[in-house]
PDB file of N, CA and C in Angstrom:
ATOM      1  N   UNK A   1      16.307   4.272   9.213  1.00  0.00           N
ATOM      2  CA  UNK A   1      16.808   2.932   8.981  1.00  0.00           C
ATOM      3  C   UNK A   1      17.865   3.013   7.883  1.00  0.00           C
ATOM      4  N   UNK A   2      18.643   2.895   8.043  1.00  0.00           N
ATOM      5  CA  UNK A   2      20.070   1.949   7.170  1.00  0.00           C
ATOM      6  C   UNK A   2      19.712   1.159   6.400  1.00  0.00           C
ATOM      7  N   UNK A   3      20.544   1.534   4.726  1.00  0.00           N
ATOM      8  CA  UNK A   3      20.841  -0.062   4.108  1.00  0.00           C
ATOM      9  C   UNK A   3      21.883   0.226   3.212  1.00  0.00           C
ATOM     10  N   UNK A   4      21.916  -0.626   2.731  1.00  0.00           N
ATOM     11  CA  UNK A   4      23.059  -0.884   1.653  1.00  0.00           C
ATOM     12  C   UNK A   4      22.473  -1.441   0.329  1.00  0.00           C
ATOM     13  N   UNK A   5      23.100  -1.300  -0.359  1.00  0.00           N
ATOM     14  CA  UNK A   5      22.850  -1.615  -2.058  1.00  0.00           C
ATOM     15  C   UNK A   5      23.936  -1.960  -2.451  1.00  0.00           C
ATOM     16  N   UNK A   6      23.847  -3.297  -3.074  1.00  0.00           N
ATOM     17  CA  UNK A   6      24.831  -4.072  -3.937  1.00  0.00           C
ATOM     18  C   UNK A   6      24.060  -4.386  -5.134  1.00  0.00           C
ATOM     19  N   UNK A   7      24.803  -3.988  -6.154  1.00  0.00           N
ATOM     20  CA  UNK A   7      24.588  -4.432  -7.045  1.00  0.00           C
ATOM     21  C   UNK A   7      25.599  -5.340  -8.450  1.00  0.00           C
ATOM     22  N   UNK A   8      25.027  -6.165  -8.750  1.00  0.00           N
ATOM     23  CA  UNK A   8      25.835  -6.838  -9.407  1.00  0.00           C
ATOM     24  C   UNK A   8      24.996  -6.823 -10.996  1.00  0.00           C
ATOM     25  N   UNK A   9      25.360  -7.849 -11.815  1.00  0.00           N
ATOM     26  CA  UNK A   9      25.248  -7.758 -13.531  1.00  0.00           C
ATOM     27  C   UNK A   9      23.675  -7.760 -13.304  1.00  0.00           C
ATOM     28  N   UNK A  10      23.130  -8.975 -12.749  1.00  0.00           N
ATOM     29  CA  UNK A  10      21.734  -8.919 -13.030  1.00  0.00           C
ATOM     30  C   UNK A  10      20.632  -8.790 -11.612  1.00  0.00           C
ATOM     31  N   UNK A  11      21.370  -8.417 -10.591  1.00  0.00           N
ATOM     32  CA  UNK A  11      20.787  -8.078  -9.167  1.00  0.00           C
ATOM     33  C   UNK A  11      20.982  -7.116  -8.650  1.00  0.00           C
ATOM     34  N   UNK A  12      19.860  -6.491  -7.836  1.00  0.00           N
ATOM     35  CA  UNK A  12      19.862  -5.172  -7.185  1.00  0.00           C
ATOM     36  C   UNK A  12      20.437  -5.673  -5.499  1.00  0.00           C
ATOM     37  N   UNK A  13      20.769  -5.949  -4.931  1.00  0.00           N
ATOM     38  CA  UNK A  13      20.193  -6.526  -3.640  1.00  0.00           C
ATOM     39  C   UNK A  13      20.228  -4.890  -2.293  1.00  0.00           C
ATOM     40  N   UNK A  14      18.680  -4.733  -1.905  1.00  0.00           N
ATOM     41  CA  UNK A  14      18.573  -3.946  -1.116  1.00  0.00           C
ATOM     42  C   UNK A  14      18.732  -4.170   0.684  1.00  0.00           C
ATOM     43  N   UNK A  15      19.829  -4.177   1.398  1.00  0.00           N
ATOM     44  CA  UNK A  15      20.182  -4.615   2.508  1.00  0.00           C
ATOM     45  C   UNK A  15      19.240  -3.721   3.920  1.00  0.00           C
ATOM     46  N   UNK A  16      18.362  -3.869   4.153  1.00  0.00           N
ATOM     47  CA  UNK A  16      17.916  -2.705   5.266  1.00  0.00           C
ATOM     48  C   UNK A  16      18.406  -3.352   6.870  1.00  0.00           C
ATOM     49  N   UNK A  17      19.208  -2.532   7.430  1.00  0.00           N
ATOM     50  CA  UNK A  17      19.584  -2.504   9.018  1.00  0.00           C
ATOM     51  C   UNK A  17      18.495  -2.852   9.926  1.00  0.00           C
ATOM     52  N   UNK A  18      18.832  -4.246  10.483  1.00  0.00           N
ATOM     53  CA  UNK A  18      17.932  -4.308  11.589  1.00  0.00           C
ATOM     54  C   UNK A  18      17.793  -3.458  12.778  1.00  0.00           C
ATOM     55  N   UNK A  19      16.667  -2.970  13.162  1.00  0.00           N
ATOM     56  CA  UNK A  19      16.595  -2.421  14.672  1.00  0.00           C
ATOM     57  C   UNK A  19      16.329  -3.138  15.916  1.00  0.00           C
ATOM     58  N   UNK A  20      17.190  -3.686  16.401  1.00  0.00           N
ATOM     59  CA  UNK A  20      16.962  -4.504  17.216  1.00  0.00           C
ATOM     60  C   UNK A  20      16.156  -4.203  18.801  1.00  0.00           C
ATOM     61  N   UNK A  21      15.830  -2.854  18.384  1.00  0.00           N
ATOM     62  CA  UNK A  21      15.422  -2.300  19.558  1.00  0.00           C
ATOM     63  C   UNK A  21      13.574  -2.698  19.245  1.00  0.00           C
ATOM     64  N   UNK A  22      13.096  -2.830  17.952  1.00  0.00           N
ATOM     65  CA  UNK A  22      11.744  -2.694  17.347  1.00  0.00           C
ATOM     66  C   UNK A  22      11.453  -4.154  17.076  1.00  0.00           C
ATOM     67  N   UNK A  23      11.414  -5.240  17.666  1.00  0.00           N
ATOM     68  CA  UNK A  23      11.494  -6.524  17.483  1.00  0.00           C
ATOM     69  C   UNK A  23      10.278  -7.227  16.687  1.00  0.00           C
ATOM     70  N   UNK A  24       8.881  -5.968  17.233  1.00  0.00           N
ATOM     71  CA  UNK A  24       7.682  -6.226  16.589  1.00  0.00           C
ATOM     72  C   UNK A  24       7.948  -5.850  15.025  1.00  0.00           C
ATOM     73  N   UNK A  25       8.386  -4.758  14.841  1.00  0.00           N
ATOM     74  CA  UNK A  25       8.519  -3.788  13.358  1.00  0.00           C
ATOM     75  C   UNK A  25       9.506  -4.346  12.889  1.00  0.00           C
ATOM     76  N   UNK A  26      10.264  -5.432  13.042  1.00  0.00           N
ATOM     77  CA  UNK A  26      11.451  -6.069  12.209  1.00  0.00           C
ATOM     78  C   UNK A  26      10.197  -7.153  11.897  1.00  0.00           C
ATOM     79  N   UNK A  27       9.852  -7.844  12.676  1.00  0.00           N
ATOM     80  CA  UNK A  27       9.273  -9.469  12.027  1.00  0.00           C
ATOM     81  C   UNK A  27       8.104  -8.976  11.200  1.00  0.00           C
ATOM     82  N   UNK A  28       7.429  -7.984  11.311  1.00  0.00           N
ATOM     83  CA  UNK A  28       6.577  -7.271  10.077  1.00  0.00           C
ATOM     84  C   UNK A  28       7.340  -6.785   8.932  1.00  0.00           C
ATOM     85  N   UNK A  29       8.312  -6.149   9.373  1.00  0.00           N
ATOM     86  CA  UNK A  29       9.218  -5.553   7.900  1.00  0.00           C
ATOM     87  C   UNK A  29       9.328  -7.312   7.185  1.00  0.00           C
ATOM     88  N   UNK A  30      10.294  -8.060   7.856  1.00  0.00           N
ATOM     89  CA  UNK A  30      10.445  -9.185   7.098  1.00  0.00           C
ATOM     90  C   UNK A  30       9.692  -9.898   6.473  1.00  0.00           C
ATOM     91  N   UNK A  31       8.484 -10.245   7.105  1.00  0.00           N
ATOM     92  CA  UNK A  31       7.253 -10.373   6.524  1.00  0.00           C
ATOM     93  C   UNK A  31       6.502  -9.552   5.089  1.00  0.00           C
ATOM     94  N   UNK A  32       7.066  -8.343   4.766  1.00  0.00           N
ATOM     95  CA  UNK A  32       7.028  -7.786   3.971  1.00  0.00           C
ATOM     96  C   UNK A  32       7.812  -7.620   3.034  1.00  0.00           C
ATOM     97  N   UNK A  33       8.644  -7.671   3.000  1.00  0.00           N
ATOM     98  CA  UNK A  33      10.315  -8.126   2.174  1.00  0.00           C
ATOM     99  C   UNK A  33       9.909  -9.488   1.909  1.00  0.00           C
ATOM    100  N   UNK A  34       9.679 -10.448   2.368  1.00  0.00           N
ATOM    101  CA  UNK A  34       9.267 -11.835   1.941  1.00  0.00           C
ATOM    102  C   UNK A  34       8.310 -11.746   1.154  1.00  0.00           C
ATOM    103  N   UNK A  35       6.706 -10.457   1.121  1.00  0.00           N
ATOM    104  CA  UNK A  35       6.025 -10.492   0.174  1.00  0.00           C
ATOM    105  C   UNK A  35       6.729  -9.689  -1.161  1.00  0.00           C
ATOM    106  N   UNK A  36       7.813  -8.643  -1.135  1.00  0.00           N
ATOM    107  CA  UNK A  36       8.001  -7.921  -1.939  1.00  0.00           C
ATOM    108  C   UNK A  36       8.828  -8.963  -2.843  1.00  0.00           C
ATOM    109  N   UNK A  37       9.549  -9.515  -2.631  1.00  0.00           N
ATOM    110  CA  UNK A  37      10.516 -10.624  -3.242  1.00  0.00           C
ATOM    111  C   UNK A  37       9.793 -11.673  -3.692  1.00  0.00           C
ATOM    112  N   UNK A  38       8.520 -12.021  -3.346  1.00  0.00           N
ATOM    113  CA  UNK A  38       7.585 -13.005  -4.090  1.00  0.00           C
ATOM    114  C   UNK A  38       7.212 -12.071  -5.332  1.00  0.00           C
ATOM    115  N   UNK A  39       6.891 -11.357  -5.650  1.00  0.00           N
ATOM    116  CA  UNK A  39       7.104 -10.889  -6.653  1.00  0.00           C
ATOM    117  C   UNK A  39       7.949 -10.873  -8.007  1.00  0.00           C
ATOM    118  N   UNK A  40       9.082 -11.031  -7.826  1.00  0.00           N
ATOM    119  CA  UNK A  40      10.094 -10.987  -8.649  1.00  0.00           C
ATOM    120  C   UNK A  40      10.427  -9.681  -9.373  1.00  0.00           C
ATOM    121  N   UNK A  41      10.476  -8.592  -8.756  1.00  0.00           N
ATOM    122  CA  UNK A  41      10.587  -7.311  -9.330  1.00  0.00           C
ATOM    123  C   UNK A  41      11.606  -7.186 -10.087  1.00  0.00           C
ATOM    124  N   UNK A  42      11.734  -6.633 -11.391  1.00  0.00           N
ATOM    125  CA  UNK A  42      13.005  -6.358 -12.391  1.00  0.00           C
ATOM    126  C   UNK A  42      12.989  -5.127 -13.110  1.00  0.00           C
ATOM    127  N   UNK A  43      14.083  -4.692 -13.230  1.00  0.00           N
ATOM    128  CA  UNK A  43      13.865  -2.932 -13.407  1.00  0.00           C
ATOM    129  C   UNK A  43      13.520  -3.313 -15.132  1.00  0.00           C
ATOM    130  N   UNK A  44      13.427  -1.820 -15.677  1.00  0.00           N
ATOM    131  CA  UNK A  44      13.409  -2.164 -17.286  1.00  0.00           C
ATOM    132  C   UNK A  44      14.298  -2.719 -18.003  1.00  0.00           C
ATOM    133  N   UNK A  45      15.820  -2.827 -17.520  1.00  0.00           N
ATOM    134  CA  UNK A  45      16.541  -3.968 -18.106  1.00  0.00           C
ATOM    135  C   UNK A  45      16.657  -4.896 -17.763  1.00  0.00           C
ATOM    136  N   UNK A  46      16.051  -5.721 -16.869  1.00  0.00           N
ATOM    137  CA  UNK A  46      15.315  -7.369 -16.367  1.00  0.00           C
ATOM    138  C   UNK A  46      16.541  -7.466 -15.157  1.00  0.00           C
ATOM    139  N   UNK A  47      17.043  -6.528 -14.502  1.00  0.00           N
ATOM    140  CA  UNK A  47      17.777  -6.282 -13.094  1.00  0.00           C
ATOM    141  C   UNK A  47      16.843  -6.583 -11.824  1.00  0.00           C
ATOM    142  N   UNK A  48      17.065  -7.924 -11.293  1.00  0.00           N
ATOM    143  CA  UNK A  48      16.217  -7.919 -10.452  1.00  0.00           C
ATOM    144  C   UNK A  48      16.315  -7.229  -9.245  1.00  0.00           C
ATOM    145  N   UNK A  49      15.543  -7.383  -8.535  1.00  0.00           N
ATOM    146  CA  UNK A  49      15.492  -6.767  -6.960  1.00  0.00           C
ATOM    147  C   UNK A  49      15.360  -7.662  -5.950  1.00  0.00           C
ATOM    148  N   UNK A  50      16.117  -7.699  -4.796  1.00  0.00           N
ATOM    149  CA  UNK A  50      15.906  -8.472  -3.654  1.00  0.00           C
ATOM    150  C   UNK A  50      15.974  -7.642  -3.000  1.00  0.00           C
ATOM    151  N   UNK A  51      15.203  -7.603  -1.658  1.00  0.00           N
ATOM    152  CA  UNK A  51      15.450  -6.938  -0.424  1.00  0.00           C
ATOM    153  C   UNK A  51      15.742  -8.076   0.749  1.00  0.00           C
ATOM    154  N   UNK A  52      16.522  -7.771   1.862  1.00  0.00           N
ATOM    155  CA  UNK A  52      16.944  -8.391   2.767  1.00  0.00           C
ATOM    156  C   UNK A  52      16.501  -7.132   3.985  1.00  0.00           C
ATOM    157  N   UNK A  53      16.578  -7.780   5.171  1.00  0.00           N
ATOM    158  CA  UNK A  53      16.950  -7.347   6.192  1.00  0.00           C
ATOM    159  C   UNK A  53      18.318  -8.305   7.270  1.00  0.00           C
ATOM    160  N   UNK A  54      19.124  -6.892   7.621  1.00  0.00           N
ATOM    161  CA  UNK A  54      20.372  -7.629   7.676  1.00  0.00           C
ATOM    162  C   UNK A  54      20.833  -7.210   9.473  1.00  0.00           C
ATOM    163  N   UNK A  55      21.494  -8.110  10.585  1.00  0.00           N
ATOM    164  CA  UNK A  55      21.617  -7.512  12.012  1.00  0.00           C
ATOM    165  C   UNK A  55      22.667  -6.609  11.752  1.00  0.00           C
ATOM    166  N   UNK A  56      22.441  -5.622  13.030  1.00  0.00           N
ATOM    167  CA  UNK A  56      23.214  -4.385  12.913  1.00  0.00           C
ATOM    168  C   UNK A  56      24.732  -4.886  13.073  1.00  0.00           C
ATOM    169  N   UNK A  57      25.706  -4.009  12.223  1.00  0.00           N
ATOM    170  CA  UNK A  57      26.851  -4.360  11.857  1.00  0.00           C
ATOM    171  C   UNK A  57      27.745  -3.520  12.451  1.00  0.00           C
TER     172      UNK A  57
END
């Protein structure tokens, strides 16, 4: 799986490639990215983290 990373002053944002072929294993990944981001994860200098899942580009 593919992603991308952008990062800006105070965000990580982690982009992972949808597989559109795995329709079951995307709406679980997302489902999981939705729990990881309830979290509010921030590295040791308070850089947060988002993850996304993004359609193939």
């Amino acid at each position: 799986m593919s992603r991308t990373i952008t990062e800006t002053g105070n965000e990580r944002i982690i982009k992972l490639t949808k597989n559109e072929k795995e329709p079951e294993m995307m709406e679980k990944l997302t489902f999981g990215l939705s729990a990881l981001n309830s979290f509010n994860i921030n590295n040791i200098n308070g850089k947060k983290y988002l993850f996304q899942l993004s359609g193939n580009n």
